[in-house]
Protein backbone atom coordinates (compact mmCIF):
# COMPACT_ATOMS: atom_id res chain seq x y z
CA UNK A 1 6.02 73.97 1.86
CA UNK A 2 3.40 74.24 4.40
CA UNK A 3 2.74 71.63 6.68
CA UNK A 4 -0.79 70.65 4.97
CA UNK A 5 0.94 70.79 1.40
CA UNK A 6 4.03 67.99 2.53
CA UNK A 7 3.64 64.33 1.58
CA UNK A 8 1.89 62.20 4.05
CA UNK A 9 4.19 59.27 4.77
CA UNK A 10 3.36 55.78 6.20
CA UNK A 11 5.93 53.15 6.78
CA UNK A 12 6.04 50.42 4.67
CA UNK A 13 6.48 46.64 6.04
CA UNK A 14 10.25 47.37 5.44
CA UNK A 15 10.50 50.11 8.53
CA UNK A 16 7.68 48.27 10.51
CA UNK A 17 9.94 45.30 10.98
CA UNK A 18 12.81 47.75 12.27
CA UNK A 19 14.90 46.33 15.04
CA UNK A 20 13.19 42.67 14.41
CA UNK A 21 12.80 40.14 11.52
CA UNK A 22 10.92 40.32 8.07
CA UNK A 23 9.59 37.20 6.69
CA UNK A 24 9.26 37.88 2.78
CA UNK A 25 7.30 35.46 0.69
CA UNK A 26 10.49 35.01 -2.06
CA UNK A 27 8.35 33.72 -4.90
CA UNK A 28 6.22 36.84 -4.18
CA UNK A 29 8.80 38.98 -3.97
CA UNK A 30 10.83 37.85 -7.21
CA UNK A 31 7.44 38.14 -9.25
CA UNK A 32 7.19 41.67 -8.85
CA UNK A 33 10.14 43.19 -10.86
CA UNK A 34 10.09 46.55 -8.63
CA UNK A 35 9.73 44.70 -5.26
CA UNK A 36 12.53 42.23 -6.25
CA UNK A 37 15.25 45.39 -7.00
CA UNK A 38 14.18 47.05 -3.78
CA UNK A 39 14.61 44.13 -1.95
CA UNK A 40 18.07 43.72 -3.21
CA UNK A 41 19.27 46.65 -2.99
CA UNK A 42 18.03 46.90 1.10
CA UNK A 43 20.02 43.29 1.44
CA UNK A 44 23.39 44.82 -0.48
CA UNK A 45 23.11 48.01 1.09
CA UNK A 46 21.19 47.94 4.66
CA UNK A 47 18.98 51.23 3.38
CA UNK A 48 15.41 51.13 1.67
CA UNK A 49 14.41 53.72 -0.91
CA UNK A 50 11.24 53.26 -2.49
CA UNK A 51 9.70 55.89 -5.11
CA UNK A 52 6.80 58.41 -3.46
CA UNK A 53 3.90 60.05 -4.88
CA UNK A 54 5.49 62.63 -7.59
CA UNK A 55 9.57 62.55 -6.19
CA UNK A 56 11.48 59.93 -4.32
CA UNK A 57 11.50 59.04 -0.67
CA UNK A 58 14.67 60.01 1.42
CA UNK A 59 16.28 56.83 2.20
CA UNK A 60 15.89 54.94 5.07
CA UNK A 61 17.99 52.35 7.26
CA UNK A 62 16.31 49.15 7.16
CA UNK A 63 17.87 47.37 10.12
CA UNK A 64 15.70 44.12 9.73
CA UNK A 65 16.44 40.63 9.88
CA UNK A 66 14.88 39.28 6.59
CA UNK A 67 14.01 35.65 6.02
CA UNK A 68 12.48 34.75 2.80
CA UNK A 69 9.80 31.82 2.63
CA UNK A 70 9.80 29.79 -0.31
CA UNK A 71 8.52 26.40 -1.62
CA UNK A 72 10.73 23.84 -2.81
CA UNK A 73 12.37 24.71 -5.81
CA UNK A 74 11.56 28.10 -5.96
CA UNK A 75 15.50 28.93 -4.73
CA UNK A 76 16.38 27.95 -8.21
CA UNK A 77 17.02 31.54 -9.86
CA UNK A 78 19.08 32.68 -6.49
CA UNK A 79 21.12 29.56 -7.12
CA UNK A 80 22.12 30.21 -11.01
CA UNK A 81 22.96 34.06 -10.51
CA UNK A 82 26.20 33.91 -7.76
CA UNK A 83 25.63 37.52 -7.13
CA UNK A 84 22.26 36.86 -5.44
CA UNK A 85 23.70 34.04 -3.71
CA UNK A 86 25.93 36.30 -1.06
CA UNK A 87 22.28 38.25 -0.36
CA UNK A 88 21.29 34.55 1.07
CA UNK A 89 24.23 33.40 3.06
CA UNK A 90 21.76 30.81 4.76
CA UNK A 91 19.37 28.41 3.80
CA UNK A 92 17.33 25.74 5.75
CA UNK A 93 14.95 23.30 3.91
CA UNK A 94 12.56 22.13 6.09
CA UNK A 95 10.71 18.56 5.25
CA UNK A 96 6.99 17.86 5.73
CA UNK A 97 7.13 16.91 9.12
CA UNK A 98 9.12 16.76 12.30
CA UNK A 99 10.43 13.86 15.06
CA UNK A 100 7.46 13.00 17.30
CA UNK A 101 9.10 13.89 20.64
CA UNK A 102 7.02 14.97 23.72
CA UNK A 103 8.26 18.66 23.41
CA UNK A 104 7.05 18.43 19.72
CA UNK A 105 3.68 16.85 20.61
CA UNK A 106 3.30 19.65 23.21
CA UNK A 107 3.97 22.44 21.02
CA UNK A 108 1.40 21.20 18.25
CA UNK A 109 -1.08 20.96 21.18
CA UNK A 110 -0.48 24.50 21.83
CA UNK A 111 -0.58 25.45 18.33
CA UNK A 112 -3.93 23.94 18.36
CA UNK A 113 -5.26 25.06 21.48
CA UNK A 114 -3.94 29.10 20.31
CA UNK A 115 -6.21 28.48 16.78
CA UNK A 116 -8.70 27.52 18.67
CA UNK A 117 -8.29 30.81 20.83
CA UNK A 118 -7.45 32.68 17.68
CA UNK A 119 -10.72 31.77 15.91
CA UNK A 120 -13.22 31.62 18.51
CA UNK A 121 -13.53 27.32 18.08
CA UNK A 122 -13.69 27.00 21.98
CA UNK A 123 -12.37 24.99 24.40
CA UNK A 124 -10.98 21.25 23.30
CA UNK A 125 -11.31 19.35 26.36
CA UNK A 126 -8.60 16.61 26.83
CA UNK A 127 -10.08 13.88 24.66
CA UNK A 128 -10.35 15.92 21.65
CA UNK A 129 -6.58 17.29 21.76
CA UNK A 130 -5.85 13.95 22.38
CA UNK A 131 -7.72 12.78 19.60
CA UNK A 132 -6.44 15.79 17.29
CA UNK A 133 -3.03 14.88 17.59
CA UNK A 134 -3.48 11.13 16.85
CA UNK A 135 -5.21 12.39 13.52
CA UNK A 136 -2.29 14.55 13.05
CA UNK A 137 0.06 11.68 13.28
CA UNK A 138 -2.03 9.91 10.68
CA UNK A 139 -1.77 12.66 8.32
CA UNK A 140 1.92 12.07 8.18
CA UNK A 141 1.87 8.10 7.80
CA UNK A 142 4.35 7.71 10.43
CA UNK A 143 4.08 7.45 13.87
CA UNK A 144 6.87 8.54 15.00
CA UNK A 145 6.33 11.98 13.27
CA UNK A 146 4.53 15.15 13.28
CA UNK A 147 3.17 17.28 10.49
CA UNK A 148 4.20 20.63 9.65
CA UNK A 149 1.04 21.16 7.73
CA UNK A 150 -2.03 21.32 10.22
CA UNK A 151 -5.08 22.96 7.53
CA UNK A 152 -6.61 19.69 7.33
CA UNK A 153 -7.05 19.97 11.19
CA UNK A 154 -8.10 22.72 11.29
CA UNK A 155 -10.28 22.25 8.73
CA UNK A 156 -11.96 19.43 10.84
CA UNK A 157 -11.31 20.95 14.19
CA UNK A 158 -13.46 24.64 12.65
CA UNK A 159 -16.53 22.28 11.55
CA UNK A 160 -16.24 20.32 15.26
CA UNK A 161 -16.38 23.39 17.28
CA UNK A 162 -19.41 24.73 14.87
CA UNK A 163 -21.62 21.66 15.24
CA UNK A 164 -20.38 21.88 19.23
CA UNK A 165 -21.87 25.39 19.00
CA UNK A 166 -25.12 24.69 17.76
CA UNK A 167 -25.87 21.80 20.09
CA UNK A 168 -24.90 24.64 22.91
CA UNK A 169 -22.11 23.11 24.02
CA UNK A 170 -19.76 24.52 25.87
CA UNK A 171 -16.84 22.56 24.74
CA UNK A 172 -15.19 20.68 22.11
CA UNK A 173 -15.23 17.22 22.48
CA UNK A 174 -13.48 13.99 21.00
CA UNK A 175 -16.72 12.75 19.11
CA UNK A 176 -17.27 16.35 17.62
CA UNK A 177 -13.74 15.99 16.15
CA UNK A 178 -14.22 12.08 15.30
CA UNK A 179 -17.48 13.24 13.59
CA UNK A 180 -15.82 16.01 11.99
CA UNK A 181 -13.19 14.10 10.15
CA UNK A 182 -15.26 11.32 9.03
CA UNK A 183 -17.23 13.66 7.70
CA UNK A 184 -14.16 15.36 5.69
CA UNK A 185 -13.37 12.07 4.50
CA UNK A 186 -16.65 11.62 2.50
CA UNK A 187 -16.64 15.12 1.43
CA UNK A 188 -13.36 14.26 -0.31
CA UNK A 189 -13.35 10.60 -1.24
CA UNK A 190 -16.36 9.37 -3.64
CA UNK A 191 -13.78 7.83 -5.63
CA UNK A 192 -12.91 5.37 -3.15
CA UNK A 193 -16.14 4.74 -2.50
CA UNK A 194 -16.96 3.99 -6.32
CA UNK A 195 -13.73 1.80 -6.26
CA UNK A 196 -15.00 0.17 -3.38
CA UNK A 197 -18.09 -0.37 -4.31
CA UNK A 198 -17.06 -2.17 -7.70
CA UNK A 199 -15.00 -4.38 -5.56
CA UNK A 200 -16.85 -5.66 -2.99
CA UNK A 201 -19.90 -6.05 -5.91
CA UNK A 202 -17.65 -8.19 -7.84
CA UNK A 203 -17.28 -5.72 -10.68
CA UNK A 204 -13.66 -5.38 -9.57
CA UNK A 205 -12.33 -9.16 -9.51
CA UNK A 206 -10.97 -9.41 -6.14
CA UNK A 207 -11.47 -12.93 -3.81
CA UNK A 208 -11.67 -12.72 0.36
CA UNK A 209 -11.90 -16.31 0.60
CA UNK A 210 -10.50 -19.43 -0.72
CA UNK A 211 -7.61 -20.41 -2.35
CA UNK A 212 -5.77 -20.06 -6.17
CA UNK A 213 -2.93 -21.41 -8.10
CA UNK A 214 -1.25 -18.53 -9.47
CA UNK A 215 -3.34 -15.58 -8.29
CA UNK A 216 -2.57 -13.24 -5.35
CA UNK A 217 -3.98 -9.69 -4.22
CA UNK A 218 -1.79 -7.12 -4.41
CA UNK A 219 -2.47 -4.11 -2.61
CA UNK A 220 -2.35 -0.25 -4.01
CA UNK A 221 -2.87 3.15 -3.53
CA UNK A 222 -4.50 6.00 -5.41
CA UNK A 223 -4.91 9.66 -4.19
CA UNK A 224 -7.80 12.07 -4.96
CA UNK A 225 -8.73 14.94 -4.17
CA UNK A 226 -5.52 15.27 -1.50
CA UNK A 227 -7.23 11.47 0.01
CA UNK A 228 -5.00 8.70 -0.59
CA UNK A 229 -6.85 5.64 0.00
CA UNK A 230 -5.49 1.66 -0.89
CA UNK A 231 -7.51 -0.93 -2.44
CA UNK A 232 -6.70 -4.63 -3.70
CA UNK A 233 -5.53 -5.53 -7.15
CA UNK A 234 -5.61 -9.29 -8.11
CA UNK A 235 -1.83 -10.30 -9.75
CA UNK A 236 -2.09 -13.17 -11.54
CA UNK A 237 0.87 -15.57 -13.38
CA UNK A 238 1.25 -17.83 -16.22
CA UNK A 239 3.87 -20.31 -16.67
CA UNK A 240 4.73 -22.19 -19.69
CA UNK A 241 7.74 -23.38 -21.87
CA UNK A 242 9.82 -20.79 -23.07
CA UNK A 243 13.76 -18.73 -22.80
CA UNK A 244 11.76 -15.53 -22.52
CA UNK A 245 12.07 -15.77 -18.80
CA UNK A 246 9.84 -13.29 -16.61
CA UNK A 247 7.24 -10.95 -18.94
CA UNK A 248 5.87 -7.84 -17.64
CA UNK A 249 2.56 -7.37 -19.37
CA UNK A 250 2.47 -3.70 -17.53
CA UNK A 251 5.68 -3.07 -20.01
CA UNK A 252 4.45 -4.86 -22.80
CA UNK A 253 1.55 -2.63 -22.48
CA UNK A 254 3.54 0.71 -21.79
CA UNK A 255 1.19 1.33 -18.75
CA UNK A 256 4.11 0.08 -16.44
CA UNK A 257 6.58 2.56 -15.03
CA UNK A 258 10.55 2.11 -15.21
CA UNK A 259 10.42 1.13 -11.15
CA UNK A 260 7.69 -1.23 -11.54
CA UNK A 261 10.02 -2.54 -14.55
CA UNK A 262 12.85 -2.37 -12.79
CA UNK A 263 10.68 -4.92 -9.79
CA UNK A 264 9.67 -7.29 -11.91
CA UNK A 265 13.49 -7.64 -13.53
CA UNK A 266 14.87 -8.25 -9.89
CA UNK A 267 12.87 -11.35 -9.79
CA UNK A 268 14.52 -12.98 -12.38
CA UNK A 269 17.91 -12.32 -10.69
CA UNK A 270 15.80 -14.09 -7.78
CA UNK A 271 14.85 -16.77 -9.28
CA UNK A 272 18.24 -16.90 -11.00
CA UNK A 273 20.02 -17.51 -7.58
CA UNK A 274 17.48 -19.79 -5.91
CA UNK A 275 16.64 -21.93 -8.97
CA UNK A 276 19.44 -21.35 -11.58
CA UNK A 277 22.66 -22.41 -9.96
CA UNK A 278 22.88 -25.81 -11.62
CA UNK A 279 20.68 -25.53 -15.26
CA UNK A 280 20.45 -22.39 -17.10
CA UNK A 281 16.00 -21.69 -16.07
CA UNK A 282 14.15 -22.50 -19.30
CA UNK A 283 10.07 -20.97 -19.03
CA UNK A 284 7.64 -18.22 -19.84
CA UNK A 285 5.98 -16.63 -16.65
CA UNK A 286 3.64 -13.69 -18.01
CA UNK A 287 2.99 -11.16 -14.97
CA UNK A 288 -0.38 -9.24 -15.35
CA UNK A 289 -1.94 -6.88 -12.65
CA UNK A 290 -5.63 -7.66 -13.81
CA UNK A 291 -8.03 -4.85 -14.68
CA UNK A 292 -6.02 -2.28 -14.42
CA UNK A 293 -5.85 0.82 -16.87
CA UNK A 294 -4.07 3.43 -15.98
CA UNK A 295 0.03 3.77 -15.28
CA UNK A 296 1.84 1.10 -12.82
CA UNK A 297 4.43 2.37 -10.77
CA UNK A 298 6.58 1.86 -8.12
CA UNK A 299 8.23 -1.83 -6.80
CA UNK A 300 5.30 -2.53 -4.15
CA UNK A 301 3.91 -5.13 -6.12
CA UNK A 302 7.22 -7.01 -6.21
CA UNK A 303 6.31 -9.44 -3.44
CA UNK A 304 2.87 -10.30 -5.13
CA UNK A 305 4.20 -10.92 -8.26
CA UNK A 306 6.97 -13.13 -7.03
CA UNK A 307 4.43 -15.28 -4.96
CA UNK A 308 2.39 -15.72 -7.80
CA UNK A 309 4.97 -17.14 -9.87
CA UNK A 310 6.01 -19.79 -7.50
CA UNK A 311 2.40 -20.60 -6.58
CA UNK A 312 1.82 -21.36 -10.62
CA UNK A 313 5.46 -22.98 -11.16
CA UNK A 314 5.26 -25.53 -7.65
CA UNK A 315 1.00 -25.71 -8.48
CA UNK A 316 0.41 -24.92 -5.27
CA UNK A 317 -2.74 -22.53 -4.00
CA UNK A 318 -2.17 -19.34 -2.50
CA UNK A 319 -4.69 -17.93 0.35
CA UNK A 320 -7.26 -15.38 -1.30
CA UNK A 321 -8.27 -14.47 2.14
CA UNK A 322 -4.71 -12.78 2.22
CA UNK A 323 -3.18 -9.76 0.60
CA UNK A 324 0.77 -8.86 -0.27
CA UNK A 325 2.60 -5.59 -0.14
CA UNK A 326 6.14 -5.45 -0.18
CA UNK A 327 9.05 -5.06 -2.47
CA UNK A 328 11.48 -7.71 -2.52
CA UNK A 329 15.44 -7.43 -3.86
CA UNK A 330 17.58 -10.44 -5.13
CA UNK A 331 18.27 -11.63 -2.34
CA UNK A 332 14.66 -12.53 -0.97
CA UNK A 333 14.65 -10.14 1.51
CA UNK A 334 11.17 -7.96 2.19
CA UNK A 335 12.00 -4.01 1.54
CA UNK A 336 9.63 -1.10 2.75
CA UNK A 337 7.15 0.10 0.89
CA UNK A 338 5.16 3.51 1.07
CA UNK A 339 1.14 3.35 1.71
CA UNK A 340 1.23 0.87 4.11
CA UNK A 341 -1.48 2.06 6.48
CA UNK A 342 -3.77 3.18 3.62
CA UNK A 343 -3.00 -0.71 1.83
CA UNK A 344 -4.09 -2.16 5.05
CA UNK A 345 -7.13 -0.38 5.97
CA UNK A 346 -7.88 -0.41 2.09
CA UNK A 347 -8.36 -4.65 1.86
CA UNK A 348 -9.55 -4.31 5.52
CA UNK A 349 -12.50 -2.15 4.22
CA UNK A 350 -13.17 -4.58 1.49
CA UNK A 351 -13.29 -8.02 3.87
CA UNK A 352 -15.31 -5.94 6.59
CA UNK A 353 -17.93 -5.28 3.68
CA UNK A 354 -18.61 -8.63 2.56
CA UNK A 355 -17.73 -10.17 6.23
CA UNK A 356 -14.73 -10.81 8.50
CA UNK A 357 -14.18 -14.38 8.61
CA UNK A 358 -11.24 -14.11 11.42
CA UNK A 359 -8.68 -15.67 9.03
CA UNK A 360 -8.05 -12.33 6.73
CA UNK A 361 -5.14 -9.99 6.73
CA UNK A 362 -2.33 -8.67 5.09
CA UNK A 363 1.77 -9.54 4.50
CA UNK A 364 3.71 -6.44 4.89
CA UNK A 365 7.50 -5.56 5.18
CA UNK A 366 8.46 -5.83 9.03
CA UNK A 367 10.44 -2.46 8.56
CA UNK A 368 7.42 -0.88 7.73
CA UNK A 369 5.88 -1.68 11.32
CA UNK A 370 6.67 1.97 12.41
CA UNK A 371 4.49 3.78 9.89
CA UNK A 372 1.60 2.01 10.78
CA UNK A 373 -1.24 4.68 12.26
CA UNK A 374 -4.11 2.50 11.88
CA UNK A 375 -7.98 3.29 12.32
CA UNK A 376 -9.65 2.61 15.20
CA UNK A 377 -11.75 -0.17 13.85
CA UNK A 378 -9.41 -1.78 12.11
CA UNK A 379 -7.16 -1.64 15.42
CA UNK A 380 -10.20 -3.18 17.25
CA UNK A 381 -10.50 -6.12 14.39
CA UNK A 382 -6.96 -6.55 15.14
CA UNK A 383 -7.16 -6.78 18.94
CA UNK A 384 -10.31 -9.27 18.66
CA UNK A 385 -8.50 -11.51 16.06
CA UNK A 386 -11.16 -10.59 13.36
CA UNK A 387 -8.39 -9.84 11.15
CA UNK A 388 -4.74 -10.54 10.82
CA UNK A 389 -1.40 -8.93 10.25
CA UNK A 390 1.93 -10.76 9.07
CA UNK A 391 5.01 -8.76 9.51
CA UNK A 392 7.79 -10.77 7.56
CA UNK A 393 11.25 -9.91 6.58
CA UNK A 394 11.97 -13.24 4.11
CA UNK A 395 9.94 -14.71 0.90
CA UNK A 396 10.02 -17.68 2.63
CA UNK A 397 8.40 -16.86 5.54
CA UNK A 398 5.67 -15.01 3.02
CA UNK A 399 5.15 -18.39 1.53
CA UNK A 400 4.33 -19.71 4.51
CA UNK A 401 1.29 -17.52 5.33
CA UNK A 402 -0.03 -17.76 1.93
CA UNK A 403 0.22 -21.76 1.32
CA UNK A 404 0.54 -23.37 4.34
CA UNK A 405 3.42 -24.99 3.54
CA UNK A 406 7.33 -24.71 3.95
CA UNK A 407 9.29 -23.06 1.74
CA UNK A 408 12.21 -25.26 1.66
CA UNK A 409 15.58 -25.16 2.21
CA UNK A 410 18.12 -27.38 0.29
CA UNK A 411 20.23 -30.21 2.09
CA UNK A 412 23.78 -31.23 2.76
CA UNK A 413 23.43 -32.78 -1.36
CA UNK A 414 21.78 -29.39 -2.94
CA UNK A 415 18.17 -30.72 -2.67
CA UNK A 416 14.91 -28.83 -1.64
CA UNK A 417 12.51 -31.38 0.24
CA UNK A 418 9.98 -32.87 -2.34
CA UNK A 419 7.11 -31.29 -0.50
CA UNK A 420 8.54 -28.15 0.35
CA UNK A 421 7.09 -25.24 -2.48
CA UNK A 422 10.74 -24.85 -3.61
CA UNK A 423 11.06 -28.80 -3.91
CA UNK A 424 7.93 -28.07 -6.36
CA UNK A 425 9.00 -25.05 -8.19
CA UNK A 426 12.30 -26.77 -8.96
CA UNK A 427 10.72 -29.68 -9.95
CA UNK A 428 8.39 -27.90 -12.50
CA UNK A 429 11.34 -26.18 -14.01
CA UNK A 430 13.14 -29.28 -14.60
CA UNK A 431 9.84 -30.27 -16.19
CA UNK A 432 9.74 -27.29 -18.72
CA UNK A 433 13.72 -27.65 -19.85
CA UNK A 434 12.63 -31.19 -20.75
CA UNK A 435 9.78 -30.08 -22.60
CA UNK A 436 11.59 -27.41 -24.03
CA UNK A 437 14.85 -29.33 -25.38
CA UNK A 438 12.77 -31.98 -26.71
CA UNK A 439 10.74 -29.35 -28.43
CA UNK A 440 13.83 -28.29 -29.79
CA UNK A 441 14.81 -31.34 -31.10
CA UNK A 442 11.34 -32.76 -32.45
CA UNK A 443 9.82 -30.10 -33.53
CA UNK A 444 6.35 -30.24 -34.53
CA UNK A 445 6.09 -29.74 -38.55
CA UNK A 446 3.59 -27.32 -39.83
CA UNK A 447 0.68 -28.16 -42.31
CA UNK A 448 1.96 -27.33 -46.09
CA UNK A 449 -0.73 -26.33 -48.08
């Protein structure tokens, strides 16, 4: 044919990546039935062929490196057909973030600083990259890590450098960033501020001050619209005679989730070693997280609920001015928790908006001091004694910060001291077997009509 009449031919990715690597988008790729064969065939064989305009293509060597990109899960059909599996002889999962390290930090800062090049944001003087990778941090919950995911960011570092531009300046600076994320923030959290608002109004039932038998604030998260955000929950316990032991209204109610369930059943093997190593326990303690209607989940609440109970058992007030997080085992030891900054900054918000009184705060897990990435002003509170954090590690040393009073440990003879809230809560139980057995024994006759 004449040279005007042959097929024009362009290379395809394929031949553009020749002598280098390929990175594939898998889920992409397996979508598209005829992309999916080629692409198989060019891993078996180390040749592409694709079909031209009228007649096939010649063959060509593909001598790429190909890496394939996929999101979690998506790996699944490689993994049930074994032929596919030899095309993938290597896989890496990466997580959401990586170690905070200073060659880390410096290579986010760099990733920045090249968007910022790449997009025509500007220069970010020192204050702002400084600033940019604290908010970074936050976005992972941890500070010892980094995130892999940086569009939020960018998202806030774009809408910086734009209100930097029409003030004429000539570079980015921290409070154009600062601006620019509080300003994402309200974009994307009216829900928190409706929850918020019912709270601090008293619509919400929620006390910053004073003290209660038997009622405790719990702290927990929700998420919306990609913003997770804490806010208090008030946990409160009843106690009376009874074999049915601990109740979970949250169950009862099928709006509790089998962790949650699972929480609220380690404190009776709690309460069965502390209390129930002499006398079988004998009493009723109904659990309710108040005003809440959607799902419970998760053991977070553990703590909380376990407080309450002894505060209503030994009749003893626990500090409203306080708030609980932390999951507790059998053995009354404190366990992580997830959330914690957002829980924090969440009854923070709440105290700030109807007045720090300097004795506020919250009882966390001490494990869970490394993922705190606090706000500034919360930070400043902090530093000022405004408001208060309790690290603990024991329910007894909980307890403490919530009553006032020791816990209690028992003697040389087996005895809690009278005062102690254990001397109480023992005492109480005693009470309720009594009650209970004679109960049994005299029973009250019903009317016969």
């Amino acid at each position: 044919a004449a040279p005007s009449e042959r097929p024009r031919v362009w290379p395809g990715t394929i031949h553009q990546a020749a002598g280098g690597f390929l990175l594939l988008d898998l889920t992409e790729a397996h979508e598209s039935p005829e992309r999916w064969q080629l692409l198989q065939s060019m891993l078996r064989t180390g040749v592409a062929a694709a079909p031209g305009p009228g007649r096939p293509l010649p063959p060509a060597p593909a001598d790429a490196r190909v890496i394939l990109l996929a999101r979690p899960g998506a790996l699944e059909f490689v993994e049930e057909d074994p032929a596919l599996q030899t095309l993938v002889p290597v896989r890496l999962e990466l997580g959401d973030t990586v170690p905070r390290t200073p060659s880390s930090t410096l290579k986010l800062d760099g990733w920045f600083a090249a968007r910022a090049l790449s997009f025509g944001w500007g220069r970010l003087d020192r204050e702002a990259r400084a600033l940019t990778i604290d908010l970074a941090v936050r976005l992972t919950g941890r500070h010892d890590q980094l995130p892999l995911a940086t569009g939020p960011l960018e998202e806030v570092l774009a809408f910086a450098a734009g209100d930097a531009a029409k003030a004429s300046e000539g570079v980015v600076t921290a409070g154009r960033v600062r601006a620019a994320w509080h300003a994402r923030l309200q974009r994307l959290s009216p829900v928190e501020r409706q929850v918020r608002a019912m709270t601090t109004s008293g619509e919400v039932k929620v006390e910053t001050s004073g003290s209660r038998v038997g009622v405790v604030n719990g702290l927990a998260v929700l998420e919306h619209g990609g913003v997770a955000f804490g806010h208090p929950v008030r946990i409160t316990a009843v106690v009376s005679i009874g074999r049915d032991g601990i109740i979970d209204v949250e169950r009862e109610s099928e709006l509790g989730g089998a962790i949650h369930t699972k929480g609220v059943a380690i404190l009776r093997g709690y309460f069965s070693k502390i209390f129930g190593q002499r006398r079988p326990l004998s009493l009723r303690a109904q659990l309710v997280v108040e005003q809440s209607y959607g799902g419970i989940e998760g053991d977070s609440a553990a703590a909380a609920e376990l407080f309450a109970v002894l505060s209503e058992l030994a009749g003893v007030p626990l500090a409203q001015h306080r708030a609980v997080t932390g999951s507790v085992n059998q053995l009354g030891e404190i366990q992580a928790i997830g959330g914690v900054t957002a829980k924090i900054e969440g009854f923070f918000d709440v105290c700030a908006e109807r007045g720090l009184t300097g004795d506020q705060g919250v009882i966390f897990p001490r494990v869970n001091l490394r993922h705190l990435v606090l706000r500034e002003d919360v930070v400043a509170a902090i530093g000022a004694g405004r408001f208060h954090l309790w690290p603990i590690e024991r329910v007894e040393e909980g307890v403490g910060v919530l009553t006032g009073l020791e816990a209690g440990e028992r003697d040389l003879e087996g005895h809690f001291p009278a005062a102690s809230v254990f001397g109480r809560v023992e005492r109480r139980l005693v009470e309720l077997a009594e009650h209970l057995r004679a109960s049994e024994m005299y029973p009250v006759e019903g009317n016969e009509g």
